[in-house]
Protein backbone atom coordinates (compact mmCIF):
# COMPACT_ATOMS: atom_id res chain seq x y z
CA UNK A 1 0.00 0.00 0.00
CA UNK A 2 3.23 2.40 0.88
CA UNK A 3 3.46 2.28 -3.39
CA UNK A 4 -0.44 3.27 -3.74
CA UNK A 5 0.43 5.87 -1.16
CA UNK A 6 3.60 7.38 -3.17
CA UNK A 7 1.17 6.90 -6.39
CA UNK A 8 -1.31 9.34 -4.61
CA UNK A 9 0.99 11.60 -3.17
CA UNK A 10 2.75 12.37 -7.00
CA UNK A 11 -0.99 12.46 -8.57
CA UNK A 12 -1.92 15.19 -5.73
CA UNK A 13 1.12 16.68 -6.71
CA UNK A 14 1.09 17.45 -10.03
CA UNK A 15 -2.84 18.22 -9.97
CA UNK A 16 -1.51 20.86 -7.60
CA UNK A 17 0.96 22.10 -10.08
CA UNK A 18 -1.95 22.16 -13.17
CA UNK A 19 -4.60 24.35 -10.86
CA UNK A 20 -2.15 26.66 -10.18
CA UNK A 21 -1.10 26.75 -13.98
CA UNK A 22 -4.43 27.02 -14.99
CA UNK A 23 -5.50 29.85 -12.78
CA UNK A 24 -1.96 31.52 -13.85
CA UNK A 25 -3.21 31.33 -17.43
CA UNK A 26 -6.60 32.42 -16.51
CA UNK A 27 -5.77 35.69 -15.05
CA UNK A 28 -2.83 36.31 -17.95
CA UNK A 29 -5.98 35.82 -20.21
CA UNK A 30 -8.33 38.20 -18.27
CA UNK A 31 -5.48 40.52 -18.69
CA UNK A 32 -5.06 40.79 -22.10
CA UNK A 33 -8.49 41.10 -22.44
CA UNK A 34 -8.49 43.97 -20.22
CA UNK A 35 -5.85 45.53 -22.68
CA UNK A 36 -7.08 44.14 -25.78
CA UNK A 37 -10.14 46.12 -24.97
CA UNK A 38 -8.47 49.53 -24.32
CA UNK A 39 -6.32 49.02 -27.77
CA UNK A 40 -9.90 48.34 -29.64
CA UNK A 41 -10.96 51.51 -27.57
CA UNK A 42 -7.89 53.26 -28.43
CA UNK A 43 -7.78 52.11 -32.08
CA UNK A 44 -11.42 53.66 -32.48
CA UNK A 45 -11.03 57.02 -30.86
CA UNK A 46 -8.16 57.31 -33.45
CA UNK A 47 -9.55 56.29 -36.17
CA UNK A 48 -12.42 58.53 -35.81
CA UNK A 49 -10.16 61.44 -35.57
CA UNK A 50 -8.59 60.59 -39.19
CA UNK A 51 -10.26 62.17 -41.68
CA UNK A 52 -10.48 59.89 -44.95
CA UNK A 53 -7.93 61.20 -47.63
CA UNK A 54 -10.75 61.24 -50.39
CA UNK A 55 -13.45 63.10 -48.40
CA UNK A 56 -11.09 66.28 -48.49
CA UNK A 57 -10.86 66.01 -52.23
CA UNK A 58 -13.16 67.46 -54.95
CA UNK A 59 -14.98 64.92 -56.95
CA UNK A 60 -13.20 65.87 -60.06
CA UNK A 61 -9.81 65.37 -58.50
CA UNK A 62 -11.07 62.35 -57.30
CA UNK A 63 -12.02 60.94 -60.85
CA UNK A 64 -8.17 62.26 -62.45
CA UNK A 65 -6.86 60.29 -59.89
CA UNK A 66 -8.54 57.25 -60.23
CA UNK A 67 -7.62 57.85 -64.04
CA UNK A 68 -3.91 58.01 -63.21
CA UNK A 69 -4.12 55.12 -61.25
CA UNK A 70 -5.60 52.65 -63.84
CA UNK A 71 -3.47 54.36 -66.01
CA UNK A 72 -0.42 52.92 -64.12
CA UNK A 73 -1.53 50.06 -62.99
CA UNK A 74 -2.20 49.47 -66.91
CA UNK A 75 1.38 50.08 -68.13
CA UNK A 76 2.73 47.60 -65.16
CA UNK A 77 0.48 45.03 -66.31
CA UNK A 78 1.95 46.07 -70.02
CA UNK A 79 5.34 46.17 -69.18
CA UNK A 80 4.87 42.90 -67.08
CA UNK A 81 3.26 40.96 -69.97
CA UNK A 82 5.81 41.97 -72.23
């Protein structure tokens, strides 16, 4: 029975040893969530300071510039092919 004993002791043991793991892990994971939230918050308050690129440009400049973009993304495709 001394064996069984030992056997128990060791199982105890290392059940110990994964409890306290696990609750480790768990509060690591309740704080990154804590921070993962404030970076979402963060990442929000910023990006509703930026003001879109476009929405500052006239429609016309808009339309040239989509223009020159084709245009260039035509002669890559060209020059690529070739």
């Amino acid at each position: 029975m001394a064996i069984d004993d030992v056997k128990w002791d060791v199982f105890k043991n290392l059940l110990g040893q994964i409890r306290t793991k696990v609750s480790m892990l768990n509060k690591q994971n309740k704080e990154l969530k804590r921070e993962n939230l404030k970076l979402k918050n963060k990442l929000e308050e910023i990006q509703k300071e930026q003001s879109d690129i476009f929405s500052e440009i006239s429609e016309s400049d808009r339309i040239a510039m989509r223009h020159q973009v084709s245009s260039l993304i035509d002669k890559i495709n060209n020059h690529i092919g070739d």
